[in-house]
Structures are given as C-alpha cells and as structure tokens.
N, C-alpha and C. Protein backbone atom coordinates (compact mmCIF):
# COMPACT_ATOMS: atom_id res chain seq x y z
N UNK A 1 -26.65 59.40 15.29
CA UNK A 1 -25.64 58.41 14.93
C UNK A 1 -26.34 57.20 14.32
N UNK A 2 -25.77 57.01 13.54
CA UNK A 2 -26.43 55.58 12.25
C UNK A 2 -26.27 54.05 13.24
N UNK A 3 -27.16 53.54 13.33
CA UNK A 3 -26.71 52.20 14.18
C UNK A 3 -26.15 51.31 12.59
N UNK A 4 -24.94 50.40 13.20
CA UNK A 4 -24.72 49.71 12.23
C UNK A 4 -25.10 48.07 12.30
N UNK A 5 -25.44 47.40 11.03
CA UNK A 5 -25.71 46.37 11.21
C UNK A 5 -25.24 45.00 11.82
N UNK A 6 -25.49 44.07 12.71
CA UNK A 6 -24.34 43.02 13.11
C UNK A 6 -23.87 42.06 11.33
N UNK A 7 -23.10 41.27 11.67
CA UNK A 7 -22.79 40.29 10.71
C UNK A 7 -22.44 38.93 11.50
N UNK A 8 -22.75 38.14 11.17
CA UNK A 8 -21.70 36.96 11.31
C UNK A 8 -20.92 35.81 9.97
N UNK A 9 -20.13 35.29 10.33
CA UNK A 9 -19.76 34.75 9.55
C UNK A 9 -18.99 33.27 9.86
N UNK A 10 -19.30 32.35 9.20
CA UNK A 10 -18.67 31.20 9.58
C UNK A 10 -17.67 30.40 8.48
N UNK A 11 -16.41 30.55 9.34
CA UNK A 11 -15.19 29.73 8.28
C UNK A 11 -15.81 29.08 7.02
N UNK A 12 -16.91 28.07 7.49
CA UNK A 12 -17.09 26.87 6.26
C UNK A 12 -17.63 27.68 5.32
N UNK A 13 -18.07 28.74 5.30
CA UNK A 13 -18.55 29.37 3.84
C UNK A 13 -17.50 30.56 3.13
N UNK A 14 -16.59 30.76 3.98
CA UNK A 14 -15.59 31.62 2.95
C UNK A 14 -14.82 30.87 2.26
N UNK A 15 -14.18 30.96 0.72
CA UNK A 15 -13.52 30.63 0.23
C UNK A 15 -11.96 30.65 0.52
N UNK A 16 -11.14 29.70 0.84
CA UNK A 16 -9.84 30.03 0.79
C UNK A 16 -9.39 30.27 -0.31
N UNK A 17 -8.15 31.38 0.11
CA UNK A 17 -7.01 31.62 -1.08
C UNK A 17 -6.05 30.80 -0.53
N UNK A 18 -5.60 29.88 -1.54
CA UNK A 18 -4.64 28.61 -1.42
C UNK A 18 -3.46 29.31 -2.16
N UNK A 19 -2.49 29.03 -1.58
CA UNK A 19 -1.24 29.36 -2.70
C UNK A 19 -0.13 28.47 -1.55
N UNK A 20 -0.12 27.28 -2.68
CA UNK A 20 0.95 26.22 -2.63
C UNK A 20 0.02 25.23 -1.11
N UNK A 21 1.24 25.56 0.17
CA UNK A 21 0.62 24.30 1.19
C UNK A 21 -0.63 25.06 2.17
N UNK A 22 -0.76 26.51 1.76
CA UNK A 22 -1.29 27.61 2.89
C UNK A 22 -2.44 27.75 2.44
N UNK A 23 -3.72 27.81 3.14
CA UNK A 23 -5.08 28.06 2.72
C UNK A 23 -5.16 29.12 3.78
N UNK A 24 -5.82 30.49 3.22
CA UNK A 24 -6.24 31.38 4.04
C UNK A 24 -7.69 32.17 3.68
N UNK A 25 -8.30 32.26 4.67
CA UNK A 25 -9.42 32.56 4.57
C UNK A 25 -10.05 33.51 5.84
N UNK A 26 -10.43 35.04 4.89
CA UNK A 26 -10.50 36.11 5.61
C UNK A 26 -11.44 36.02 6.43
N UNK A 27 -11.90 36.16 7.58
CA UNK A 27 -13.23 36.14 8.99
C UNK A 27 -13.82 37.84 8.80
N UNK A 28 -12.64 38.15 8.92
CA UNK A 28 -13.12 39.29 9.63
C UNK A 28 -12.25 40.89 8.81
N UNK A 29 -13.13 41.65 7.94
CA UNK A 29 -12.14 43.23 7.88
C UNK A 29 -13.15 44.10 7.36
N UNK A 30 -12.38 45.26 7.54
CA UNK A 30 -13.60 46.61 7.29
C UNK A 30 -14.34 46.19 6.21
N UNK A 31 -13.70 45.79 4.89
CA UNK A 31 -14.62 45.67 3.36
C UNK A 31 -15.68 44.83 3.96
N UNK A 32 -15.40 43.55 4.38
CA UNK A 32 -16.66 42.76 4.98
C UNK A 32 -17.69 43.23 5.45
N UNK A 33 -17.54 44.07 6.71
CA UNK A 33 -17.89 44.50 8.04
C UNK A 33 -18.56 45.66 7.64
N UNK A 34 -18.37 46.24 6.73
CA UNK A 34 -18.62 47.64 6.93
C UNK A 34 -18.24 48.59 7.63
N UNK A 35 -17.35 48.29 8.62
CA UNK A 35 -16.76 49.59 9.40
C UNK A 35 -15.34 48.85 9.75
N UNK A 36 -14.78 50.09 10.53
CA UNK A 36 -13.23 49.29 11.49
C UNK A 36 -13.51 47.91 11.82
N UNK A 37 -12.94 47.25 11.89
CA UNK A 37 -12.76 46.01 13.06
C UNK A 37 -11.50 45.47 12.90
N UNK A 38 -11.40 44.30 13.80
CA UNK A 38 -9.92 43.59 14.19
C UNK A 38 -10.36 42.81 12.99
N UNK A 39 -9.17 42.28 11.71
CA UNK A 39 -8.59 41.68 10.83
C UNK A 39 -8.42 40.23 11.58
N UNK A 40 -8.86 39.09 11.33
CA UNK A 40 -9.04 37.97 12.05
C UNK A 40 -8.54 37.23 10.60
N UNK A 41 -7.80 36.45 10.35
CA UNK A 41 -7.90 35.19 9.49
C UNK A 41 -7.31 33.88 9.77
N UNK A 42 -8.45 33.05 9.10
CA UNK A 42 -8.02 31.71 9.33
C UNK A 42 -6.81 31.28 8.34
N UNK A 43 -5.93 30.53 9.10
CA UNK A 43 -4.83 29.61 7.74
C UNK A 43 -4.76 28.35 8.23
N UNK A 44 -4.70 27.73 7.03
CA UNK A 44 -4.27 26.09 7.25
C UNK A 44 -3.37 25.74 6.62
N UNK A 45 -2.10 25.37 7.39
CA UNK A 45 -0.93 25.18 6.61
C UNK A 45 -0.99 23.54 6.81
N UNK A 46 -0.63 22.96 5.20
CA UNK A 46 -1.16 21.40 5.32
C UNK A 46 0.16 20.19 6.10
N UNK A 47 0.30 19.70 6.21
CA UNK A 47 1.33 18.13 6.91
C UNK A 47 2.36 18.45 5.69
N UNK A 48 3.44 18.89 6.27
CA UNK A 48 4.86 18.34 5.46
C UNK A 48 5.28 20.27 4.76
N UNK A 49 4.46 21.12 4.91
CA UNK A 49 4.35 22.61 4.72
C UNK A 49 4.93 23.39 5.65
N UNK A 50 5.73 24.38 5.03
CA UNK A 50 5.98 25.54 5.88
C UNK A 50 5.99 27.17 5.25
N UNK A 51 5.78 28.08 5.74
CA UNK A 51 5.59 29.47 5.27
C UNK A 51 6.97 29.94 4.86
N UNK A 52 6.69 31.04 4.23
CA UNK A 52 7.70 31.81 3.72
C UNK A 52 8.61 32.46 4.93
N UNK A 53 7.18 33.35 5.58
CA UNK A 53 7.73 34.01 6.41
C UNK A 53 7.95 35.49 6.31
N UNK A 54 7.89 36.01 7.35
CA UNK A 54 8.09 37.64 7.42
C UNK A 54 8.31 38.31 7.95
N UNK A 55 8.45 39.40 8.28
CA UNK A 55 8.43 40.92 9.75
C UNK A 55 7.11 41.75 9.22
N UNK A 56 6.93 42.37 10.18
CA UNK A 56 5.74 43.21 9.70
C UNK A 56 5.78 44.69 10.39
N UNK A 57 5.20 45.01 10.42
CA UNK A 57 5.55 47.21 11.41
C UNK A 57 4.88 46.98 12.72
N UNK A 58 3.56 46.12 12.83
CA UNK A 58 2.90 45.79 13.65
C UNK A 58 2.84 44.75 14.37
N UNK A 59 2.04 44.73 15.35
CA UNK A 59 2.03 43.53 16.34
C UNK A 59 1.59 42.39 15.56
N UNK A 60 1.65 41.09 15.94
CA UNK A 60 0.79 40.33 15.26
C UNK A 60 0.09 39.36 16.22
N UNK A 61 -0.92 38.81 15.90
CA UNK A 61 -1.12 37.80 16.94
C UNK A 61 -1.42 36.53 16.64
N UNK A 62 -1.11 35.19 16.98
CA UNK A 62 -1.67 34.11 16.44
C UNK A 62 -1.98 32.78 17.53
N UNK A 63 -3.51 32.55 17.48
CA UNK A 63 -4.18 31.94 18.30
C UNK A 63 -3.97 30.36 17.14
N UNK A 64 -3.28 29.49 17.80
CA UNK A 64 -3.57 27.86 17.39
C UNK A 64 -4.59 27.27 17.76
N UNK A 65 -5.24 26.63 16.59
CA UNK A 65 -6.45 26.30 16.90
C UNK A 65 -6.07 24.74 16.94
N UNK A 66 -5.17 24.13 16.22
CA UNK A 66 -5.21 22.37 15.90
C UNK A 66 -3.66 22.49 15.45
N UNK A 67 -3.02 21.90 16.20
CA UNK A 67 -1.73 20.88 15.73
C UNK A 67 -1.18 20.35 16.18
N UNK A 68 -0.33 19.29 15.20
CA UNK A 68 0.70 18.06 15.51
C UNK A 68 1.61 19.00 16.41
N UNK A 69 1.99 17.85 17.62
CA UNK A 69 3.44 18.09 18.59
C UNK A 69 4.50 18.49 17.71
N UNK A 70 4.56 17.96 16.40
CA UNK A 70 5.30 18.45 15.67
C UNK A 70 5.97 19.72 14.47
N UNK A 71 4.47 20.69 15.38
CA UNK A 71 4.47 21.91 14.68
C UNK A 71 5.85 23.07 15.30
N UNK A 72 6.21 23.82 14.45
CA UNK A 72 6.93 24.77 15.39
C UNK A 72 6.70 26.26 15.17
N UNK A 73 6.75 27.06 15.79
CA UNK A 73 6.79 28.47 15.39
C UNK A 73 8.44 29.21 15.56
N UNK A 74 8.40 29.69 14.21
CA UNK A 74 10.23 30.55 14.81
C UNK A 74 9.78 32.17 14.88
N UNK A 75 10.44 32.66 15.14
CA UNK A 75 10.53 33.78 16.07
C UNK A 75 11.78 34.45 15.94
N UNK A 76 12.66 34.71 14.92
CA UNK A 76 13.56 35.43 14.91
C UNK A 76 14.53 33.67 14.74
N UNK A 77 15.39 33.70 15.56
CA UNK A 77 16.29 32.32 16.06
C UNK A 77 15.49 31.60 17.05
N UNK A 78 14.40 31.95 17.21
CA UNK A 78 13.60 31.21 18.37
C UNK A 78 12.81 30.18 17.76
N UNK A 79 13.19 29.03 17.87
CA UNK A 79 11.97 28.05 17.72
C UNK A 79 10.87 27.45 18.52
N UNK A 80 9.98 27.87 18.76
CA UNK A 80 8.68 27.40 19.50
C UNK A 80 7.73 26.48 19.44
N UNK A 81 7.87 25.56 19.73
CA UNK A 81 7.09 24.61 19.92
C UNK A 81 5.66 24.79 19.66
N UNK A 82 4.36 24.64 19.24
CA UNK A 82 3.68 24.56 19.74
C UNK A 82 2.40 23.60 19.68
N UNK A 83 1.33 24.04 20.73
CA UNK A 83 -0.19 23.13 20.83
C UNK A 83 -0.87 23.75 20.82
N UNK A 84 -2.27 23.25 20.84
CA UNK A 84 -3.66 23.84 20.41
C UNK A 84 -3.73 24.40 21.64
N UNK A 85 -4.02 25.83 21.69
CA UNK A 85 -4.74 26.53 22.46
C UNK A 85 -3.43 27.87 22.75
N UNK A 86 -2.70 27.49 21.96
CA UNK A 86 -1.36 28.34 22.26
C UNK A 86 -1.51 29.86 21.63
N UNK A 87 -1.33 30.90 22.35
CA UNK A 87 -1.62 32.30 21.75
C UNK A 87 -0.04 32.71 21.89
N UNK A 88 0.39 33.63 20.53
CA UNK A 88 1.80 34.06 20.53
C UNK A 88 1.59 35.06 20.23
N UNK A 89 2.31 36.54 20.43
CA UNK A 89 2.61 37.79 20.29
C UNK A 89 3.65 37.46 19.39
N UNK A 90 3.47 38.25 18.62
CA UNK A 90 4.83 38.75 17.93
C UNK A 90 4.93 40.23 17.74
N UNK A 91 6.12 40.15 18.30
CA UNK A 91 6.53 42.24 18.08
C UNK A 91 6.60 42.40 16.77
N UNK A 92 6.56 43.40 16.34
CA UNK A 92 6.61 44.54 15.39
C UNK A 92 8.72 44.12 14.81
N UNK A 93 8.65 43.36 13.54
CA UNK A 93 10.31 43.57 13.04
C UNK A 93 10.49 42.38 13.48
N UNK A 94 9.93 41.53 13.78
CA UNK A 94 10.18 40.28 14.35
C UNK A 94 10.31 38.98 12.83
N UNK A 95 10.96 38.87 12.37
CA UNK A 95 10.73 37.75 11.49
C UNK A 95 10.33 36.14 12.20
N UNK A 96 9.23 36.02 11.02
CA UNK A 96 8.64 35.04 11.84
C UNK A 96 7.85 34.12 10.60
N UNK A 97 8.06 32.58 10.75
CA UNK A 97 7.64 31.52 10.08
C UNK A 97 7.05 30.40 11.02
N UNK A 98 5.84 29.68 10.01
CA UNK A 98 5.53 28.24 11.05
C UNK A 98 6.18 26.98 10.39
N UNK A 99 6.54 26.34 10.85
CA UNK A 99 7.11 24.87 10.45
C UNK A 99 6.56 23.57 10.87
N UNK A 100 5.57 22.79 9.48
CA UNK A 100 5.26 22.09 9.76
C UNK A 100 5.46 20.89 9.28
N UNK A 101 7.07 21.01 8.46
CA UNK A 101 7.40 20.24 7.83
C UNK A 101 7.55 18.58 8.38
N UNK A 102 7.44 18.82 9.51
CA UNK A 102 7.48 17.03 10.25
C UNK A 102 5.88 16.68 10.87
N UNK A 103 5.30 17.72 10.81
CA UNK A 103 3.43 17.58 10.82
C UNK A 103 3.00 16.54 10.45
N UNK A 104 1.94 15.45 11.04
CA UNK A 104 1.37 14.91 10.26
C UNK A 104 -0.29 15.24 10.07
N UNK A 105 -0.70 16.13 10.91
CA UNK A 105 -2.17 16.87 10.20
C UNK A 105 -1.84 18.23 10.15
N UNK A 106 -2.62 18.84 9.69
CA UNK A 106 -2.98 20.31 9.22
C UNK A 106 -3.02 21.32 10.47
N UNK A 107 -1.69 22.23 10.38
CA UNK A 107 -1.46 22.94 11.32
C UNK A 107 -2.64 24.42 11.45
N UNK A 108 -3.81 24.59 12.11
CA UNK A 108 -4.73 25.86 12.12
C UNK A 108 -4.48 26.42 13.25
N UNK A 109 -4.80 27.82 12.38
CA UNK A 109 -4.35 29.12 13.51
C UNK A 109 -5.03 30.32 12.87
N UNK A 110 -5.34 31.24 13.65
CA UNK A 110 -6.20 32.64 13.82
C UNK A 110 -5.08 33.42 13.74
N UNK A 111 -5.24 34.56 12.94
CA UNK A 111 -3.75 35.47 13.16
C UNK A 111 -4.99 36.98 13.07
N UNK A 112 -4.90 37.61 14.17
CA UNK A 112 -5.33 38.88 14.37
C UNK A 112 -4.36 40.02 14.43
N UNK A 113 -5.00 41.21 13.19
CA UNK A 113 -3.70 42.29 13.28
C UNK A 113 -4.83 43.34 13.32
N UNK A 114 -4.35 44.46 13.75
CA UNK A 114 -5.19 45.55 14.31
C UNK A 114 -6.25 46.28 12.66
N UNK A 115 -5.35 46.44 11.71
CA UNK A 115 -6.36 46.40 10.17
C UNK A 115 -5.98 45.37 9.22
N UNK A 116 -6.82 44.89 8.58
CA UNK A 116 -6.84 44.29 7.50
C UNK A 116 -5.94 44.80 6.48
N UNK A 117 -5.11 45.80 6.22
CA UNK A 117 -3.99 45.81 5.15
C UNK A 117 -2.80 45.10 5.88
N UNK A 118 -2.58 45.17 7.08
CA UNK A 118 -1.43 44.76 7.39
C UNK A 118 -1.27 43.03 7.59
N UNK A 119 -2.54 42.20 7.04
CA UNK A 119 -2.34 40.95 6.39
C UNK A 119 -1.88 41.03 5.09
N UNK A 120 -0.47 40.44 4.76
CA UNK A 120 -0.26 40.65 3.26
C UNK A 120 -1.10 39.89 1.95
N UNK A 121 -1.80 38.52 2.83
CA UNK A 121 -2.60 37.84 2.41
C UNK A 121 -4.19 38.74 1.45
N UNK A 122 -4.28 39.41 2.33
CA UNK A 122 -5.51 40.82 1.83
C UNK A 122 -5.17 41.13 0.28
N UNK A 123 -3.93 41.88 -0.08
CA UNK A 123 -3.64 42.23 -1.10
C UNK A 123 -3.68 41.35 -2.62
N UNK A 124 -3.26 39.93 -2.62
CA UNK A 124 -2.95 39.38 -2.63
C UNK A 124 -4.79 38.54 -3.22
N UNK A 125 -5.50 38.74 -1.99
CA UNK A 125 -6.64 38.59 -2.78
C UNK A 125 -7.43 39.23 -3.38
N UNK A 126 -7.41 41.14 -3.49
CA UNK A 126 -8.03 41.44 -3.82
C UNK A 126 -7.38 41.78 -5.08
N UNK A 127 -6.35 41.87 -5.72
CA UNK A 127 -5.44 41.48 -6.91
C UNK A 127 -6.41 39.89 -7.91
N UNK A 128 -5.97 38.75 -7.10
CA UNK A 128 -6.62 37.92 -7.64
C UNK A 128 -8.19 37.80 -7.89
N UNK A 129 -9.12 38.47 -6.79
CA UNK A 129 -10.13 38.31 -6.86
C UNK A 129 -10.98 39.37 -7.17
N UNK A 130 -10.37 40.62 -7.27
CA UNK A 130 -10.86 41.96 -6.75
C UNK A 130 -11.95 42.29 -5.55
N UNK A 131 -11.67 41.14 -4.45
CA UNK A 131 -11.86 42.16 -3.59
C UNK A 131 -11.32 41.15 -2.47
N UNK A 132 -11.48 41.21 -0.74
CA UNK A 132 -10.49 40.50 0.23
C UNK A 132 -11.13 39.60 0.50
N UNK A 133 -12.71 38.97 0.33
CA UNK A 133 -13.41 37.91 0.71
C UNK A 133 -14.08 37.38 -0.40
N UNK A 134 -14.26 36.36 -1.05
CA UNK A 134 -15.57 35.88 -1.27
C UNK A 134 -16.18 34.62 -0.27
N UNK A 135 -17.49 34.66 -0.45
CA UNK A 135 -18.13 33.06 -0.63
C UNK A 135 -18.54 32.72 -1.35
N UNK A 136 -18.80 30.83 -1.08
CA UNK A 136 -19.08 30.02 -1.28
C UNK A 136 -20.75 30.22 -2.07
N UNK A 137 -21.74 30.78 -1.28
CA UNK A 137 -22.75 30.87 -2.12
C UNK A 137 -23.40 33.01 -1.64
N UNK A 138 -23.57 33.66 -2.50
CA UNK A 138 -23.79 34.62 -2.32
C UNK A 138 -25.19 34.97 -1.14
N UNK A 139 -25.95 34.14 -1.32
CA UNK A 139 -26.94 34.21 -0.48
C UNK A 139 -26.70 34.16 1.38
N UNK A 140 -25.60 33.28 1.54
CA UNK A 140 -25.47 33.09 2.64
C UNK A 140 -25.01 34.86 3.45
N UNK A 141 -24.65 35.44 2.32
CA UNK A 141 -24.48 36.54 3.10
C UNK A 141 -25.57 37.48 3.29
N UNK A 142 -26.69 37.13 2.62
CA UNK A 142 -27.83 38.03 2.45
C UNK A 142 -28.83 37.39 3.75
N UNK A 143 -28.57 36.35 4.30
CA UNK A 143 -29.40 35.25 5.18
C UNK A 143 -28.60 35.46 6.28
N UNK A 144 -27.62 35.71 6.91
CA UNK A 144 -26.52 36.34 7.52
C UNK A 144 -26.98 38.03 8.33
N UNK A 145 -27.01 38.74 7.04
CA UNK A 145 -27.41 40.45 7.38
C UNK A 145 -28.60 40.21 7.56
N UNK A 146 -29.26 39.65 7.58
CA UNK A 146 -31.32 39.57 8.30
C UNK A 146 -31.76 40.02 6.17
N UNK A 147 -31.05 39.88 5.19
CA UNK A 147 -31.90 40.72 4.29
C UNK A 147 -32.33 39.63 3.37
C-alpha cells in the first residue's frame, strides 16, 4: 500500500472566490489532497450581506468562526440566531441562507460536506479558474509538501 503524503494548508494563502458580498476559499478537497477527504471551506460574508441560499441532497455542516449578535441563520422558516463557536446541522432538502444584513463585521464560518462536489462553490471555481483552489504564491505549496 502507497503511503500518502500529509499537506497542510493555511486560509491566508488561498485565494478567495468573491462573488458580490461572499468570499470563499477552499481548505480542504480531493483535487488538493490527493485523495478522499472532508470538503472544508472557509466563507466570509461581509457587514450589510446576505446569501442566496439553497437545499442540497446532503448533510451540511457549518462551524461559526466570528460574528455580530446580529447575524442570523434561516433554516427553512427557522431563523437562528447566531455566535462564534456555534456548529449547525443542516438536513439534506433543508433550504437554508445566512443573514447578515444588520451585521456590523464580517460574518466567518467553516461549512464541511462529506465531498467537495457537493459545495456548489467548487464548480463555480473550477469554471472560472480551471481548477477548485489556487494560491497566493505557488511555492508555498511546494514548502508545504516537504518538496
């Protein structure tokens, strides 16, 4: 059996894909990684911003990392409050948006889905970019893998 190599990677060197108030920026997926792994991405939705919104087939998950009392999460008709450190499930068919339109800093959050296609964000960059990640300087990934 092939041992595979570790990676790491740190937010400040991936590039976000910005489109409009949402900055997202991929951590973690197979193209990266080289093999399976959990789909991790960062978003920063900015003060006075809110998402489109969606359902998805799958679970979703989203860990808050930083926000105003004045952030909310909806949930179908559910509006949720939330604070930093707050982890939410969302089922599978669940329509679901963040609202940070009364925010006054930058709402961040981790959204983990079991593969990387089922971020629609993925597609989306590898369309624009041809492929689901870049960085900031190419080397950092070569200083990263030990090469």
């Amino acid at each position: 059996m092939e041992k595979k190599k570790w990676s790491l990677v740190n937010a400040e060197n991936v590039v976000p894909y910005v489109d409009g108030d949402y900055e997202s920026r991929m951590l973690t997926g197979d193209e990266m990684a080289g093999m399976r792994v959990i789909n991790i991405n960062e978003g920063t939705l900015a003060p006075g911003g809110r998402t489109a919104g969606g359902a998805h087939d799958d679970t979703e998950i989203y860990y808050i990392i930083d926000c105003d009392p004045d952030t909310y999460v909806w949930l179908d008709d559910d509006c949720i409050p939330t604070k930093s450190g707050d982890i939410i499930i969302i089922p599978p068919h669940v329509f679901h948006w963040i609202d940070n339109s009364k925010g006054k800093k930058p709402f961040r959050i981790f959204t983990f889905w079991p593969e990387q296609e089922q971020n629609g964000v993925f597609f989306v960059r590898q369309k624009a970019w041809g492929t689901s990640v870049r960085y900031l300087d190419d080397k950092y990934v070569e200083k990263r893998l030990g090469k």
